[in-house]
PDB file of N, CA and C in Angstrom:
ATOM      1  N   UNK A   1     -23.294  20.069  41.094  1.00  0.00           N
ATOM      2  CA  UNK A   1     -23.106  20.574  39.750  1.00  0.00           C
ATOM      3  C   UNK A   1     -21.746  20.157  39.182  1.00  0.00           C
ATOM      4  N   UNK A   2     -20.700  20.484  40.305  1.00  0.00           N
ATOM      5  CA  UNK A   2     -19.376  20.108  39.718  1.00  0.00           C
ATOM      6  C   UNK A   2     -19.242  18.648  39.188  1.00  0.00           C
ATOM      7  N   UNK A   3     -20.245  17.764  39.728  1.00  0.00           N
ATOM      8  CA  UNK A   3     -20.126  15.721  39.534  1.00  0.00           C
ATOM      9  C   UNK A   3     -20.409  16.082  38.264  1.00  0.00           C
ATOM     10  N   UNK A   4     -21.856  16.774  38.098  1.00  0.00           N
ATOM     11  CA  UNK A   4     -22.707  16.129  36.625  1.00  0.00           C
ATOM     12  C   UNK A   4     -21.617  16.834  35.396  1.00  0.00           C
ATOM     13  N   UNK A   5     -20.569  17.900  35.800  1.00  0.00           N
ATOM     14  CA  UNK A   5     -20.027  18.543  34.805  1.00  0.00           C
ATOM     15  C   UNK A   5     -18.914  17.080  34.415  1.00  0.00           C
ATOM     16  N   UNK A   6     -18.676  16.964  35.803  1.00  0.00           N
ATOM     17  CA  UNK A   6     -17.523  15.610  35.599  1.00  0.00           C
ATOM     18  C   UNK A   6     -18.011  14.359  35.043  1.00  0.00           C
ATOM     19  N   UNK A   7     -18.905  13.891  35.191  1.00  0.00           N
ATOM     20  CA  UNK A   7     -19.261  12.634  34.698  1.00  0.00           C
ATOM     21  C   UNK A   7     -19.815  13.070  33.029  1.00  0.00           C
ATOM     22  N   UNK A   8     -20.265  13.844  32.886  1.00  0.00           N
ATOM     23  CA  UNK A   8     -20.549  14.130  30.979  1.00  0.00           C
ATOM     24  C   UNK A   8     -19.114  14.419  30.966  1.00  0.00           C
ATOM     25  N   UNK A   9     -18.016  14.577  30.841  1.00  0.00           N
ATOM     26  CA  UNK A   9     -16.828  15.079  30.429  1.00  0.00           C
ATOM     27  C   UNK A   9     -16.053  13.926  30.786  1.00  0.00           C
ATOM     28  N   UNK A  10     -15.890  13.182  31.668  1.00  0.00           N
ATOM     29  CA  UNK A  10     -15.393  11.762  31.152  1.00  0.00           C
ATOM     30  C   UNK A  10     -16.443  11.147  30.461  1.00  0.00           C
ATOM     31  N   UNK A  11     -17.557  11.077  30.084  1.00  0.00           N
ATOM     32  CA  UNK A  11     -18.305  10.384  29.026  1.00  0.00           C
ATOM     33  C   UNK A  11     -18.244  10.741  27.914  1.00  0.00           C
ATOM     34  N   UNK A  12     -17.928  11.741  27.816  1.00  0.00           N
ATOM     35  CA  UNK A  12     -17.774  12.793  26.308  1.00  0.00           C
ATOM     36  C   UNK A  12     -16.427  11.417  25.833  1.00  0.00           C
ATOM     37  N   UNK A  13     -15.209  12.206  27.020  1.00  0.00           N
ATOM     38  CA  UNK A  13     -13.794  11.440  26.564  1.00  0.00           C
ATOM     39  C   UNK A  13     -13.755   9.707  26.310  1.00  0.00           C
ATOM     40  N   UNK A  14     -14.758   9.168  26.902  1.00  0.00           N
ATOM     41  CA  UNK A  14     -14.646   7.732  27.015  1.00  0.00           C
ATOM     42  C   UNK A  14     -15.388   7.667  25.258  1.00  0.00           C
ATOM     43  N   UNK A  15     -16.463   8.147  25.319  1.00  0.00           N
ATOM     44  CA  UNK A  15     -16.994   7.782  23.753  1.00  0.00           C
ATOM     45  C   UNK A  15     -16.134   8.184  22.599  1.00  0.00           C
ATOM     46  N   UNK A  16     -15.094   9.690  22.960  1.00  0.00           N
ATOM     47  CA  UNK A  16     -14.678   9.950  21.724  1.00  0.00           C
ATOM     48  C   UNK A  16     -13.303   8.768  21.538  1.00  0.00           C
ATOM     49  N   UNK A  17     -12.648   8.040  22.241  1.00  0.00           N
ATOM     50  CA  UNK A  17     -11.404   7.383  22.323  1.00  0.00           C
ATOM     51  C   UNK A  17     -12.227   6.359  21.518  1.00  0.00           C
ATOM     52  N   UNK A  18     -13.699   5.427  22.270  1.00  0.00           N
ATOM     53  CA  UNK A  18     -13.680   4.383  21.275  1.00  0.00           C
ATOM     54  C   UNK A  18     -14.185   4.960  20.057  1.00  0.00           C
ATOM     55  N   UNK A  19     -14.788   5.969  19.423  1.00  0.00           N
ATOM     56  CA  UNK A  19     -15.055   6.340  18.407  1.00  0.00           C
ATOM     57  C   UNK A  19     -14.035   6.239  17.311  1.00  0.00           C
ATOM     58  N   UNK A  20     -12.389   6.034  17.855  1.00  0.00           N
ATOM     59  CA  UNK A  20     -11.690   6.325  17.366  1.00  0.00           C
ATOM     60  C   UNK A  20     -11.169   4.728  16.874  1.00  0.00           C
ATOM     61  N   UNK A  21     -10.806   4.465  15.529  1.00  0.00           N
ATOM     62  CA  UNK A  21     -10.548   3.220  15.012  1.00  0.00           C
ATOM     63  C   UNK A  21      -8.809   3.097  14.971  1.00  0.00           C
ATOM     64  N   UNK A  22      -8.546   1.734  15.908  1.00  0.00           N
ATOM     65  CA  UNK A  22      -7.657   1.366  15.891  1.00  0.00           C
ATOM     66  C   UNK A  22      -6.693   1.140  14.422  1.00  0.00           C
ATOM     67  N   UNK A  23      -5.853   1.330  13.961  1.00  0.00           N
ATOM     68  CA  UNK A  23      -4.867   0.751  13.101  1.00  0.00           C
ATOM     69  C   UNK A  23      -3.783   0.207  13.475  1.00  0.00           C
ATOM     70  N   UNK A  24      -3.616  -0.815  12.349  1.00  0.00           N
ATOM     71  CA  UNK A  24      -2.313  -1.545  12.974  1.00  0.00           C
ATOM     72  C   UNK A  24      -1.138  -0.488  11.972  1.00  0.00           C
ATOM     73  N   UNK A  25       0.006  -0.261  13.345  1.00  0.00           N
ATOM     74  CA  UNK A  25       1.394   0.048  12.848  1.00  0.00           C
ATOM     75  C   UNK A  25       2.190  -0.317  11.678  1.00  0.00           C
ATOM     76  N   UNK A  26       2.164  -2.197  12.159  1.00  0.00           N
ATOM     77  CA  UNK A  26       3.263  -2.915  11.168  1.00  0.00           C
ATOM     78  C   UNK A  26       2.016  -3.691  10.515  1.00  0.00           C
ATOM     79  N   UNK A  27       0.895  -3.379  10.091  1.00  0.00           N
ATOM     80  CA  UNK A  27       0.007  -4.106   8.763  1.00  0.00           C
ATOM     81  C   UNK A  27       0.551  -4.621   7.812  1.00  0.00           C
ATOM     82  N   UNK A  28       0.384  -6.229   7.550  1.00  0.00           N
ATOM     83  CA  UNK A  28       1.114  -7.081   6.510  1.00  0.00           C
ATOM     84  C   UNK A  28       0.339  -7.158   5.435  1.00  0.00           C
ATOM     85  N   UNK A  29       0.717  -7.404   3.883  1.00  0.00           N
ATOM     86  CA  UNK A  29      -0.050  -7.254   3.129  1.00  0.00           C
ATOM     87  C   UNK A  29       0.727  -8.039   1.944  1.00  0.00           C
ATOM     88  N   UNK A  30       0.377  -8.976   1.338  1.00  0.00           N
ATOM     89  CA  UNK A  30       0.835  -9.582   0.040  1.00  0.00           C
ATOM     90  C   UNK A  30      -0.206  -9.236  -1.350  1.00  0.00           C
ATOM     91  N   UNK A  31       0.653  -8.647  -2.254  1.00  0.00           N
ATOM     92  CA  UNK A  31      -0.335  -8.562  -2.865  1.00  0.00           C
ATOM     93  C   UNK A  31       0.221  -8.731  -4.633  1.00  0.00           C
ATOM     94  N   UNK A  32      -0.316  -9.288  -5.177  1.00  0.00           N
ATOM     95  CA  UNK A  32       0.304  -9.525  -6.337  1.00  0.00           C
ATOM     96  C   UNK A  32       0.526  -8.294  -7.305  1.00  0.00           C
ATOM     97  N   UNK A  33       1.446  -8.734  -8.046  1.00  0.00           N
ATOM     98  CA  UNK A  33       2.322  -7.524  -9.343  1.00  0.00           C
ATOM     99  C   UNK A  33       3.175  -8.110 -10.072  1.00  0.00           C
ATOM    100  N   UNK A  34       2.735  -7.942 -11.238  1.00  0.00           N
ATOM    101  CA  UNK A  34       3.205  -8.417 -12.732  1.00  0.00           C
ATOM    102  C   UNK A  34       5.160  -8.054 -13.241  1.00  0.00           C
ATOM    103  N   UNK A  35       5.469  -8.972 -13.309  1.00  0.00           N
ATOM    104  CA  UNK A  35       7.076  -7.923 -13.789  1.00  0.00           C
ATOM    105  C   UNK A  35       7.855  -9.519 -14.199  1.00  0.00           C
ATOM    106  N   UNK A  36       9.152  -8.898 -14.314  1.00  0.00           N
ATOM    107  CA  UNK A  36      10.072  -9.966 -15.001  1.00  0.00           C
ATOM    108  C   UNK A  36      11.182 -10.239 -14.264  1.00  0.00           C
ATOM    109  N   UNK A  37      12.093  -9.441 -14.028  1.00  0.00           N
ATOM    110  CA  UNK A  37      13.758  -9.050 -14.146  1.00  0.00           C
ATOM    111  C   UNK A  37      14.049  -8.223 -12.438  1.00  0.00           C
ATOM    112  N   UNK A  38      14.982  -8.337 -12.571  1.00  0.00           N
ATOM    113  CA  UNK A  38      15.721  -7.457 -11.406  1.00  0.00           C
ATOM    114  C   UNK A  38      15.634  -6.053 -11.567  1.00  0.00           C
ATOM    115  N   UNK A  39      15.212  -5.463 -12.830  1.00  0.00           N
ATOM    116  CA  UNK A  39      14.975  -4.343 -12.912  1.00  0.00           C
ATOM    117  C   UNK A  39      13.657  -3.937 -12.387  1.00  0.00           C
ATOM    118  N   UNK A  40      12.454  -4.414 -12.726  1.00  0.00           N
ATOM    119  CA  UNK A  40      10.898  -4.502 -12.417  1.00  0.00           C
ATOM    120  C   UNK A  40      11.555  -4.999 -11.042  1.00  0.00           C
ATOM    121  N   UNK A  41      11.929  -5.474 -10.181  1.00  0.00           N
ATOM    122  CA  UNK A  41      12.216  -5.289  -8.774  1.00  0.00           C
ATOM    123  C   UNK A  41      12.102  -4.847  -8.022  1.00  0.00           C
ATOM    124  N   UNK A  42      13.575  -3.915  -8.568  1.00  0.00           N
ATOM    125  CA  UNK A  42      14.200  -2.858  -8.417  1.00  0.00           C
ATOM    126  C   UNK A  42      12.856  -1.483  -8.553  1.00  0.00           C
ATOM    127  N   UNK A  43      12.204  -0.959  -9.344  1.00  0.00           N
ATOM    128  CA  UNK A  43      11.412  -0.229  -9.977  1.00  0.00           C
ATOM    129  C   UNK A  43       9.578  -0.643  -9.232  1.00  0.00           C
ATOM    130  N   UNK A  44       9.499  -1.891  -9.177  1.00  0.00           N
ATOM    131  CA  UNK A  44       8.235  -1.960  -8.065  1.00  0.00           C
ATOM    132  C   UNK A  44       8.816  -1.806  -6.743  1.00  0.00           C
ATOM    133  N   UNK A  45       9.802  -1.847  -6.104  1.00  0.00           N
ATOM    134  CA  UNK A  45      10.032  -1.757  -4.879  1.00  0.00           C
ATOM    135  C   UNK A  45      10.090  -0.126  -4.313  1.00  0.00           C
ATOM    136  N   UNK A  46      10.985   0.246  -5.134  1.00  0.00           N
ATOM    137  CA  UNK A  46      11.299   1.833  -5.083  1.00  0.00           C
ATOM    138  C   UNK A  46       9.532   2.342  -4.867  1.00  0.00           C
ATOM    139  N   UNK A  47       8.957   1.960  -5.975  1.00  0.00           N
ATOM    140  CA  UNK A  47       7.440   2.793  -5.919  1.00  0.00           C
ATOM    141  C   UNK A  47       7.076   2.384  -4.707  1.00  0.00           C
ATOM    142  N   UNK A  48       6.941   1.132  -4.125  1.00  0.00           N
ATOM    143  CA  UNK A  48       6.128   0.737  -3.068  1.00  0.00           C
ATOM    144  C   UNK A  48       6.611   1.403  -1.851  1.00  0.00           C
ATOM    145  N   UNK A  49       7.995   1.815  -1.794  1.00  0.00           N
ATOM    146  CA  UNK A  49       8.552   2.713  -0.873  1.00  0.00           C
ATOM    147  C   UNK A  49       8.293   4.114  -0.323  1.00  0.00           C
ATOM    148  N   UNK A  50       7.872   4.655  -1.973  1.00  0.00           N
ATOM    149  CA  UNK A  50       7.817   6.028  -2.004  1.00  0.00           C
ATOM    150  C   UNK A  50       6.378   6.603  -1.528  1.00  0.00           C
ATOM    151  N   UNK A  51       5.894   5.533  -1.019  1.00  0.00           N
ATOM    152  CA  UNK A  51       4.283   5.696  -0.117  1.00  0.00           C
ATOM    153  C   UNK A  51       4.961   6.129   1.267  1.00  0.00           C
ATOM    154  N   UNK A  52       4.219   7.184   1.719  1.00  0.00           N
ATOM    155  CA  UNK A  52       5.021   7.459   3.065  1.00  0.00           C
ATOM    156  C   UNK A  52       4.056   6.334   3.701  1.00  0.00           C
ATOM    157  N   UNK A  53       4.669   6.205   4.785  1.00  0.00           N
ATOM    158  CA  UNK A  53       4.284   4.901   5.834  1.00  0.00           C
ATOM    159  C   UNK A  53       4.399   3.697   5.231  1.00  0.00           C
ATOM    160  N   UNK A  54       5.266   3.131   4.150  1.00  0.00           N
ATOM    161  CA  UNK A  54       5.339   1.762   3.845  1.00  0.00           C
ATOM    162  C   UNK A  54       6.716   1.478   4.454  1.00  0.00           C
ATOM    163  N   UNK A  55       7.143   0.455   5.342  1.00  0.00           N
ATOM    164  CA  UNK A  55       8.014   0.354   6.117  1.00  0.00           C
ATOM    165  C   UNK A  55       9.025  -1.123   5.195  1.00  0.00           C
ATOM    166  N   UNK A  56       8.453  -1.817   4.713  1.00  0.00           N
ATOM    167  CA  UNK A  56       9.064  -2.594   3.895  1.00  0.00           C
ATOM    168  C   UNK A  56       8.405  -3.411   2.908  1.00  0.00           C
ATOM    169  N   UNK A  57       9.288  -3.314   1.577  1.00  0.00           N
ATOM    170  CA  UNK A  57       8.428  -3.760   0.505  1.00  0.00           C
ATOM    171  C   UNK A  57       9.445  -4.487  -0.234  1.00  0.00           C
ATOM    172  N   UNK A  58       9.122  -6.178  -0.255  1.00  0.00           N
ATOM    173  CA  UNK A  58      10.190  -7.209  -1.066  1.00  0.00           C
ATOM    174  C   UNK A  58       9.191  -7.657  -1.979  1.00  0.00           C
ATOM    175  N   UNK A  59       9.852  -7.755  -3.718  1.00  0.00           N
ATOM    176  CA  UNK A  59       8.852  -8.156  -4.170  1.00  0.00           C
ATOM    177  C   UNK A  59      10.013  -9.295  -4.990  1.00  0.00           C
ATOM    178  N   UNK A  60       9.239 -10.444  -5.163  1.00  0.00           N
ATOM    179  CA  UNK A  60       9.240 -11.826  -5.134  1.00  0.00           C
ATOM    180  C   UNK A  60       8.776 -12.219  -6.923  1.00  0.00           C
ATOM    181  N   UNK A  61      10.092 -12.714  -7.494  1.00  0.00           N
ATOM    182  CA  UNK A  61       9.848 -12.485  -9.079  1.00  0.00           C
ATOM    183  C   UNK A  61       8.885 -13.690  -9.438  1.00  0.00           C
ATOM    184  N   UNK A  62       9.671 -15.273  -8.498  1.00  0.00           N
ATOM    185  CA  UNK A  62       9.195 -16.387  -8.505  1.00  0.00           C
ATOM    186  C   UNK A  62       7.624 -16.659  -8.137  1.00  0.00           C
ATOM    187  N   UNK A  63       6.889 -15.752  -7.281  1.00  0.00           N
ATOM    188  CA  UNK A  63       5.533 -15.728  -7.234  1.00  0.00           C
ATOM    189  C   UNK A  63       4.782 -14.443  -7.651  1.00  0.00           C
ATOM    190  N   UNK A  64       5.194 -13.371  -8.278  1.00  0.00           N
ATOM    191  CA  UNK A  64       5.042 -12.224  -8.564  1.00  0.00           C
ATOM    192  C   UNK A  64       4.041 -11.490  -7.696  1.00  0.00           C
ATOM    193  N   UNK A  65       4.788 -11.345  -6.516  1.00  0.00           N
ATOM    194  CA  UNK A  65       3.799 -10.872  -5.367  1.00  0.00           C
ATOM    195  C   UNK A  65       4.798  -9.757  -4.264  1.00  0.00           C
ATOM    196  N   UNK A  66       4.228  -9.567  -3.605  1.00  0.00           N
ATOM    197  CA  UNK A  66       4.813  -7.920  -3.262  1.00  0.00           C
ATOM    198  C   UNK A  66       4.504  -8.132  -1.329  1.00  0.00           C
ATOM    199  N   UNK A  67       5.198  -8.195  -1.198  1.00  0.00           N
ATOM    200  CA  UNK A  67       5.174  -8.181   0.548  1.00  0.00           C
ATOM    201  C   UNK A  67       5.138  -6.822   0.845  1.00  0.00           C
ATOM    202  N   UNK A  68       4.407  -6.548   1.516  1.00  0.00           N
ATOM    203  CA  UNK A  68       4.551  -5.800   2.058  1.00  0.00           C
ATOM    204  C   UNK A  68       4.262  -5.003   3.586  1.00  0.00           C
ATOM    205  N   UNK A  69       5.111  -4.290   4.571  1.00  0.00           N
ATOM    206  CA  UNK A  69       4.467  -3.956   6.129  1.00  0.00           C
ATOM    207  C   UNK A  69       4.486  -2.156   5.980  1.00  0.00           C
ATOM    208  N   UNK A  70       3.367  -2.101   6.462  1.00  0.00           N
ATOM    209  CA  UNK A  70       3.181  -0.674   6.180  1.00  0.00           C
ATOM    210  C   UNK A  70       2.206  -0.044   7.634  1.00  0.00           C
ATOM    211  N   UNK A  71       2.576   1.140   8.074  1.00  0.00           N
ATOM    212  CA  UNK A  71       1.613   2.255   8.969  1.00  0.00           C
ATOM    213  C   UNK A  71       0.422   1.967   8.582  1.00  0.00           C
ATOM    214  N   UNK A  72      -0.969   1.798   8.381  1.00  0.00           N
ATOM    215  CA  UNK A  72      -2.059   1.960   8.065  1.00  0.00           C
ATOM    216  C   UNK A  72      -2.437   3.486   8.192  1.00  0.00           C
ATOM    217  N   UNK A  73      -1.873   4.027   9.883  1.00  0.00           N
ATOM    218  CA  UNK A  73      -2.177   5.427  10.093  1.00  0.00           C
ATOM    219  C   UNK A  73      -1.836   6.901   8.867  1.00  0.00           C
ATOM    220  N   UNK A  74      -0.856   6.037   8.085  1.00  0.00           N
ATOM    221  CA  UNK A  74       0.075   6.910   7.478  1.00  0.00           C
ATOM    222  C   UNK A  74      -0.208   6.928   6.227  1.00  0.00           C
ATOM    223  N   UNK A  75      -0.718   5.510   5.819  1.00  0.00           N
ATOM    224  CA  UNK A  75      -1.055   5.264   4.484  1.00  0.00           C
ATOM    225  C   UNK A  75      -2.011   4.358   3.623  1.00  0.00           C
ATOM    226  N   UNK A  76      -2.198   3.279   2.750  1.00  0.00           N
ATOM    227  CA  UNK A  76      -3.214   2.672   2.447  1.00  0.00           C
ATOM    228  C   UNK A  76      -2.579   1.722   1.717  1.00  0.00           C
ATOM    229  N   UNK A  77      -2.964   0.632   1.494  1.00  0.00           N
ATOM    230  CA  UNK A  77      -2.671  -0.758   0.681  1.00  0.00           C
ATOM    231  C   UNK A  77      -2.966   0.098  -0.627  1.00  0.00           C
ATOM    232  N   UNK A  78      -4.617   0.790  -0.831  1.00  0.00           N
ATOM    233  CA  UNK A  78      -4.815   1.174  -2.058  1.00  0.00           C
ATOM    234  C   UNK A  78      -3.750   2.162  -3.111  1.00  0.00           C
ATOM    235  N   UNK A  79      -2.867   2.994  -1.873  1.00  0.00           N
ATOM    236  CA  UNK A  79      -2.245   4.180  -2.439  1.00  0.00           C
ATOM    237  C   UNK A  79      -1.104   3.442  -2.647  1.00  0.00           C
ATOM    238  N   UNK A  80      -0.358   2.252  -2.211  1.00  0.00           N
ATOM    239  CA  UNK A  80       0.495   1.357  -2.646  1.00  0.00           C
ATOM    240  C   UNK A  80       0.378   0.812  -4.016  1.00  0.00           C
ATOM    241  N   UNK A  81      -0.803   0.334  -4.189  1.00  0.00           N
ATOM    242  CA  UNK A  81      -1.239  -0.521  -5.792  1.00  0.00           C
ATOM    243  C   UNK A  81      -1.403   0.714  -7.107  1.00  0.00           C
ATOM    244  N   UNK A  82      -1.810   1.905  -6.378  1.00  0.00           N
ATOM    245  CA  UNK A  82      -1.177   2.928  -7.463  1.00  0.00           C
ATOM    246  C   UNK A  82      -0.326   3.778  -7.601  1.00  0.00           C
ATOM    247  N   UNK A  83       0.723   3.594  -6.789  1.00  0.00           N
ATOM    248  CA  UNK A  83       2.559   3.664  -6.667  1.00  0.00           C
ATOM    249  C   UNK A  83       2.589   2.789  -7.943  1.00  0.00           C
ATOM    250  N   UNK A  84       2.753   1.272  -7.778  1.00  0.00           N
ATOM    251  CA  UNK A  84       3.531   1.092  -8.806  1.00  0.00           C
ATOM    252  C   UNK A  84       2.778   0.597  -9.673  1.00  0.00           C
ATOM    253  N   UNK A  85       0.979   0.629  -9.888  1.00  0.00           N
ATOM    254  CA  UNK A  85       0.595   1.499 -11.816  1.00  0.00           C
ATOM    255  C   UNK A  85       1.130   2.311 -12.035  1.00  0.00           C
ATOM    256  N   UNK A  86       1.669   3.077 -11.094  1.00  0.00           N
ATOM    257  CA  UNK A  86       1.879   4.489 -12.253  1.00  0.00           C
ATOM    258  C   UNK A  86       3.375   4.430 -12.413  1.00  0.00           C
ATOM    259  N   UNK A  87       4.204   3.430 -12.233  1.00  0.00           N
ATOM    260  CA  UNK A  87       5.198   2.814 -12.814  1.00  0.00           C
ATOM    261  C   UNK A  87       5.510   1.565 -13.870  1.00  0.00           C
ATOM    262  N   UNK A  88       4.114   1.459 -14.228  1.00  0.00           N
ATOM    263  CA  UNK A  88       4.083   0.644 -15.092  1.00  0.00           C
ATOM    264  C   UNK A  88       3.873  -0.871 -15.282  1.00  0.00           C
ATOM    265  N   UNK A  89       3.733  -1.078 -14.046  1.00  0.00           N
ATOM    266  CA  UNK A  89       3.396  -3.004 -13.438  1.00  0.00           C
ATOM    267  C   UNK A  89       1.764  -2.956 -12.800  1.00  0.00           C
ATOM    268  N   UNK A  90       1.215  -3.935 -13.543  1.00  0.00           N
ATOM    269  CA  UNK A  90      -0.048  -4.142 -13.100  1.00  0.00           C
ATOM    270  C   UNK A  90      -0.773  -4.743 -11.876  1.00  0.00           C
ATOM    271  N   UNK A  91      -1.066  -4.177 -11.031  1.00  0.00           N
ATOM    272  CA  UNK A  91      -1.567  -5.016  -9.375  1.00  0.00           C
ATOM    273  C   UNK A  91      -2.794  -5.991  -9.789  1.00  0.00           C
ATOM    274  N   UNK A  92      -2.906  -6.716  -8.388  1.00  0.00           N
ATOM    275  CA  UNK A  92      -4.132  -7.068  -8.775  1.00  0.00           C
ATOM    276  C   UNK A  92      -5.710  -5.975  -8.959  1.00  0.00           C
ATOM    277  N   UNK A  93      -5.350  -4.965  -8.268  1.00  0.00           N
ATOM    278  CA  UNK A  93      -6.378  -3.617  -8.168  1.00  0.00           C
ATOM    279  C   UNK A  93      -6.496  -2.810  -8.844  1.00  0.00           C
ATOM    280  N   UNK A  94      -5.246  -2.738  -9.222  1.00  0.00           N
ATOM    281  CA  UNK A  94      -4.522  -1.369 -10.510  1.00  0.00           C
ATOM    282  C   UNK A  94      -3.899  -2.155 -11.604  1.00  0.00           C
ATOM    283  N   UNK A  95      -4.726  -1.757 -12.870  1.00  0.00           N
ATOM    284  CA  UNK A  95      -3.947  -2.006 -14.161  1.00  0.00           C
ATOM    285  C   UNK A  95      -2.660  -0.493 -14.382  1.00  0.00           C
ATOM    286  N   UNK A  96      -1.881  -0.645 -15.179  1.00  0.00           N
ATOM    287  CA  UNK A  96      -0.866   0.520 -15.160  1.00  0.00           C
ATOM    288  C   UNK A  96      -1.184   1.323 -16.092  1.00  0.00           C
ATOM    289  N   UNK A  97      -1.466   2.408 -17.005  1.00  0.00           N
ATOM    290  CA  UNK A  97      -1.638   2.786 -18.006  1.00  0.00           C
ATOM    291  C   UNK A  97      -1.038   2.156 -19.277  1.00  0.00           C
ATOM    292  N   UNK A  98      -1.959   1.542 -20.197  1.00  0.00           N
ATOM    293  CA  UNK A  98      -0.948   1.264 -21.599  1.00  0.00           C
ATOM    294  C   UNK A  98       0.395   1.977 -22.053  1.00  0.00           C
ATOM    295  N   UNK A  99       0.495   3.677 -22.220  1.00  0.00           N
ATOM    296  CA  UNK A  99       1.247   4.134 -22.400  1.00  0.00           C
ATOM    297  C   UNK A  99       2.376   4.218 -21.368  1.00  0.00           C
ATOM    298  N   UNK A 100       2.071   4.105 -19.869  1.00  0.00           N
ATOM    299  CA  UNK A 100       3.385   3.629 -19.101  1.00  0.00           C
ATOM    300  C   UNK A 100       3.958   2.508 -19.417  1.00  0.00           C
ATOM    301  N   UNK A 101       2.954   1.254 -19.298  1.00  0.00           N
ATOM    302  CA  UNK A 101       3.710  -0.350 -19.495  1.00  0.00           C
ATOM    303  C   UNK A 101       4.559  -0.036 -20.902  1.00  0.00           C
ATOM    304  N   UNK A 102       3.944   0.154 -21.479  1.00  0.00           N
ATOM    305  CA  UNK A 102       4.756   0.486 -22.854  1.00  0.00           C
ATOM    306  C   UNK A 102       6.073   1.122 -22.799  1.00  0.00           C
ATOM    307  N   UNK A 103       6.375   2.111 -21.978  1.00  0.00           N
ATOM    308  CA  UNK A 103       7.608   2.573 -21.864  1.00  0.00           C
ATOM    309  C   UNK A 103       8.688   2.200 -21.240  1.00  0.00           C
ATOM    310  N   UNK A 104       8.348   0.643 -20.684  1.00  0.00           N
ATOM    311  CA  UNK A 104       9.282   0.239 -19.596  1.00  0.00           C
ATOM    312  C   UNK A 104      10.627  -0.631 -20.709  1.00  0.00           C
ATOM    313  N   UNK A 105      11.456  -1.270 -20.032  1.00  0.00           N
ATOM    314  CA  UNK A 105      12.467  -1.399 -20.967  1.00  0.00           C
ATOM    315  C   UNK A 105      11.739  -3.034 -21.368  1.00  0.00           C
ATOM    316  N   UNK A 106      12.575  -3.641 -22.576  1.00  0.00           N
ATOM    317  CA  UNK A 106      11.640  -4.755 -23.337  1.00  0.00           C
ATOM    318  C   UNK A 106      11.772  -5.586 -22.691  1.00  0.00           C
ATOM    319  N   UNK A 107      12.814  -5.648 -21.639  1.00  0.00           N
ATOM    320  CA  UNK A 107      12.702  -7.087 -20.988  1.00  0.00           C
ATOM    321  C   UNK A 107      11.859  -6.812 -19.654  1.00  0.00           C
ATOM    322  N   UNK A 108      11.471  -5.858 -19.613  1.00  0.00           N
ATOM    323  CA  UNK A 108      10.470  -6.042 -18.556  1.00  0.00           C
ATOM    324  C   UNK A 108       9.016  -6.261 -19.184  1.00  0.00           C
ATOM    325  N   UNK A 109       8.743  -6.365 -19.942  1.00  0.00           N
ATOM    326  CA  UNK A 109       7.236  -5.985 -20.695  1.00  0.00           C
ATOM    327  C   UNK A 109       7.228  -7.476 -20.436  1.00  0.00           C
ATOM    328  N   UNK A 110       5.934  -7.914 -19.780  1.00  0.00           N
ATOM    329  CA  UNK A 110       4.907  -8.530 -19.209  1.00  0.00           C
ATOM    330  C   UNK A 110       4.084  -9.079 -19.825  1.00  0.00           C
ATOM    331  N   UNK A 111       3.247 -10.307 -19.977  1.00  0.00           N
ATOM    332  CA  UNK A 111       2.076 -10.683 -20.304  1.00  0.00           C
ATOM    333  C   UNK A 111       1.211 -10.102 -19.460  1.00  0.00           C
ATOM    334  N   UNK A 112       0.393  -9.039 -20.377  1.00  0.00           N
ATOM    335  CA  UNK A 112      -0.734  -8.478 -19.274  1.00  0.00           C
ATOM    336  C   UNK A 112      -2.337  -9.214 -19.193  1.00  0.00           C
ATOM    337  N   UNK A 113      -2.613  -8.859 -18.025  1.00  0.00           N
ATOM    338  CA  UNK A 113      -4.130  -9.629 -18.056  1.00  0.00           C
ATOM    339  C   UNK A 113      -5.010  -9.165 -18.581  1.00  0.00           C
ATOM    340  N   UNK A 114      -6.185  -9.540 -19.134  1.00  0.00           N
ATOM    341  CA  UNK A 114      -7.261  -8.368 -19.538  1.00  0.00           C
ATOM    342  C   UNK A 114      -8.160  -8.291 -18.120  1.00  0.00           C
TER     343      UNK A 114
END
């Protein structure tokens, strides 16, 4: 009696571990975002930060794209791309609200995509 209790109870534990989906820690991710200036930089970087589990975020004026390494466990590429819509720079996933882009200073205002 004591085996069959033991062998379902490491089978229980063996199925629930692979049940369980790996994430990567340091997940790399480039992803494009609209901006101008050192300010839009400055202002997409901060947002991309303020995702808990984003571990580093350089964003790149010359290709307007957004590096980024982030926890997966902690957080999401998606909850990144609406960090900084809702600062006013358009992702490729997330447009920003009209009335945010609008409020940003004039030299950051963007050719937006439709």
């Amino acid at each position: 009696m004591k085996k069959i209790i033991l062998v379902l109870l490491v089978s229980l534990v063996g199925m629930t571990t692979q049940a369980q989906e790996k994430k990567n820690k340091n997940a790399k991710y480039n992803i494009e975002v609209n901006g101008h200036c050192e300010k839009c930089k400055s202002r997409i970087e901060k947002a991309a930060l303020s995702v808990k589990g984003v571990k580093s975020a350089v964003w790149h004026s010359d290709h307007q794209d957004l590096h980024l390494v982030l926890d997966e466990n902690k957080c999401t590429v998606q909850q990144v791309h609406e960090a900084i819509a809702a600062v006013g720079h358009d992702t490729d996933k997330v447009k920003a609200k009209d009335e945010v882009y609008e409020s940003l200073h004039y030299c950051c205002l963007y050719d937006r995509k439709n």
